[in-house]
Protein backbone atom coordinates (compact mmCIF):
# COMPACT_ATOMS: atom_id res chain seq x y z
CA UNK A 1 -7.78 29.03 -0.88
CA UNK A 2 -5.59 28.64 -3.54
CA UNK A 3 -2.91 26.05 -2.92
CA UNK A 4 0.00 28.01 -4.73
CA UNK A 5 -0.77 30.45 -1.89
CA UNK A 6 -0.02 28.03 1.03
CA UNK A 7 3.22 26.91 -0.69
CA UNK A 8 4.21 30.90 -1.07
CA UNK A 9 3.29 31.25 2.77
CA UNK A 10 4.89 28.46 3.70
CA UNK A 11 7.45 27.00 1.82
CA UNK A 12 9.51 25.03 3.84
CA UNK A 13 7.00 23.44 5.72
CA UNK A 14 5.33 22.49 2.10
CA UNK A 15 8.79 21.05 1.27
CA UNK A 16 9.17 19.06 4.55
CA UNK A 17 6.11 17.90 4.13
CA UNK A 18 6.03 16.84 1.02
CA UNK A 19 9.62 14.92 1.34
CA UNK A 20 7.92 13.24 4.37
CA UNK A 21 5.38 12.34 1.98
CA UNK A 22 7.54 11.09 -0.59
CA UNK A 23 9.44 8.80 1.82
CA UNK A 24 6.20 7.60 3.33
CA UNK A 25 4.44 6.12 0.45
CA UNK A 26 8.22 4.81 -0.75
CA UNK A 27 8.50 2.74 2.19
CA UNK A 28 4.63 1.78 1.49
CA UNK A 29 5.87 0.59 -1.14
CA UNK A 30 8.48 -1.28 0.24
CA UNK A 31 6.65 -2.81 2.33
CA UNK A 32 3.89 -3.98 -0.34
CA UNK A 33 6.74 -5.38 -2.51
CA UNK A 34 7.79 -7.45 0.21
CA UNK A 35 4.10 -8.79 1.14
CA UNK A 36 4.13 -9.37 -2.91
CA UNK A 37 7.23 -11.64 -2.72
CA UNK A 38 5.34 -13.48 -0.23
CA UNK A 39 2.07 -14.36 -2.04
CA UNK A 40 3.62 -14.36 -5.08
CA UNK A 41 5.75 -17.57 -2.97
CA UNK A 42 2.24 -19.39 -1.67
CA UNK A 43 1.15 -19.15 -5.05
CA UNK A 44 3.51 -21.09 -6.44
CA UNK A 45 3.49 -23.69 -3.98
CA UNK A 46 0.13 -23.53 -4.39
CA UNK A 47 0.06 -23.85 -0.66
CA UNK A 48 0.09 -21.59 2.86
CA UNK A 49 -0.09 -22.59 6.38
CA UNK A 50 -2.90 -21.64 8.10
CA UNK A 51 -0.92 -19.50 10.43
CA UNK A 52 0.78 -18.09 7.21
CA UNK A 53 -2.82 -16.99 5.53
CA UNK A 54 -4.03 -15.70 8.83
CA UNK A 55 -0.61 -13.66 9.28
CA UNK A 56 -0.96 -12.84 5.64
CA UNK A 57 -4.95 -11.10 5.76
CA UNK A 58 -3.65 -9.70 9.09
CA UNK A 59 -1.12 -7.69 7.69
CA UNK A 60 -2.67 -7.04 4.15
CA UNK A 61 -6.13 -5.92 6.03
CA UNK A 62 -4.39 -3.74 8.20
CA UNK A 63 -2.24 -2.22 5.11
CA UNK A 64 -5.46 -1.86 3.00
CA UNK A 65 -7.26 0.27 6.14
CA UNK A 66 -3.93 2.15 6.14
CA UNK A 67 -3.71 2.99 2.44
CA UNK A 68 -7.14 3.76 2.21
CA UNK A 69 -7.15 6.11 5.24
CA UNK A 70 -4.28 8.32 3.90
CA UNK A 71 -5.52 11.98 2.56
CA UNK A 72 -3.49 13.66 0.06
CA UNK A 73 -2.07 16.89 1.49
CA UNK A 74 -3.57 19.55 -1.01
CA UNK A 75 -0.06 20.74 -2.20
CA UNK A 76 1.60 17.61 -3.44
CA UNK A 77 1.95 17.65 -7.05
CA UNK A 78 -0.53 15.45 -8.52
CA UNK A 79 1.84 13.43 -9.92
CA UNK A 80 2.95 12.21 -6.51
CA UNK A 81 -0.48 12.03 -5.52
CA UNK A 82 -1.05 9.25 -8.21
CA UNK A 83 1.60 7.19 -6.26
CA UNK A 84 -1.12 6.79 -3.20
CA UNK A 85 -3.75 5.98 -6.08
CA UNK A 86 -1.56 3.04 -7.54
CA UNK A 87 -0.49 1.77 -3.76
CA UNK A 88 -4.65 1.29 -3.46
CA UNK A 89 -4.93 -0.80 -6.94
CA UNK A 90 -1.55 -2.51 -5.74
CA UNK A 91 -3.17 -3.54 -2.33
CA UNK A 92 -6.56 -4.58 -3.78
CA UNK A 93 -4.77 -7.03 -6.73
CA UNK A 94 -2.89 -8.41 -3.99
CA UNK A 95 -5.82 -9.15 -1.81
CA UNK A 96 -7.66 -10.91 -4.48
CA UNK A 97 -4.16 -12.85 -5.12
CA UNK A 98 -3.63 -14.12 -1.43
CA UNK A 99 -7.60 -14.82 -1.25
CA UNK A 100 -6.94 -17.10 -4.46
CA UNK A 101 -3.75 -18.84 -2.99
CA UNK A 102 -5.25 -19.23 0.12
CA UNK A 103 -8.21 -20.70 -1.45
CA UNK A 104 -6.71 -23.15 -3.26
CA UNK A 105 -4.73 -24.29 -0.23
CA UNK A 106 -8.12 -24.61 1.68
CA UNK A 107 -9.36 -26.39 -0.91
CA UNK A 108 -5.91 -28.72 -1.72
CA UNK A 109 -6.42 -29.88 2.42
C-alpha cells in the first residue's frame, strides 16, 4: 500500500504519530547525551567504580536493546527516520568508549 495513501486516510493520526515520534527519539537523545557526559567523565579520570561500570553497561545495554528494537513507522519522512539510524551508531561508539574506560580502570586496579 502506498504510504501517501495512509497519510491521505489518516492524517491526523499520521501527524500525532509522527510528533510522538519526533519527541521520542529527542528525548533518546537526551538521554544518550547525558550517558555521554558520563563516560566521557570516567574517561578522563581514567577511572570508574565498579558499581559505576556495572550501572553504566546496565543502562547502555538496556538502551542499545531499546534502540535497536524500535521500527520506523512507514510514514515518517526519511529524514527523521535517519535520526533512529544515527541514535544506533551513537549507542554502539559509546559502548566501545565505556568498554575502553572501563578497561583501563580494570586494568589501572
Amino acid at each position: 500500500m502506498d504510504v501517501s495513501y495512509v497519510k491521505e486516510c489518516y492524517p491526523n493520526s499520521c501527524s500525532q504519530v509522527e510528533s510522538a515520534w519526533n519527541d521520542y527519539l529527542n528525548s533518546l537523545q537526551q538521554v544518550l547525551n547525558n550517558l555521554e557526559t558520563e563516560v566521557q567523565a570516567a574517561e578522563s579520570k581514567s577511572y570508574c567504580t565498579e558499581d559505576w561500570c556495572r550501572a553504566t553497561e546496565k543502562i547502555l545495554e538496556d538502551f542499545f536493546h531499546l534502540i535497536f528494537s524500535l521500527h520506523v513507522p512507514s510514514f515518517i519522512q526519511e529524514h527523521e527516520s535517519e535520526k533512529l539510524f544515527n541514535l544506533k551508531k551513537q549507542v554502539q561508539s559509546l559502548y566501545t568508549r565505556f568498554r575502553s574506560a572501563s578497561d583501563m580502570s580494570v586494568s589501572g586496579l
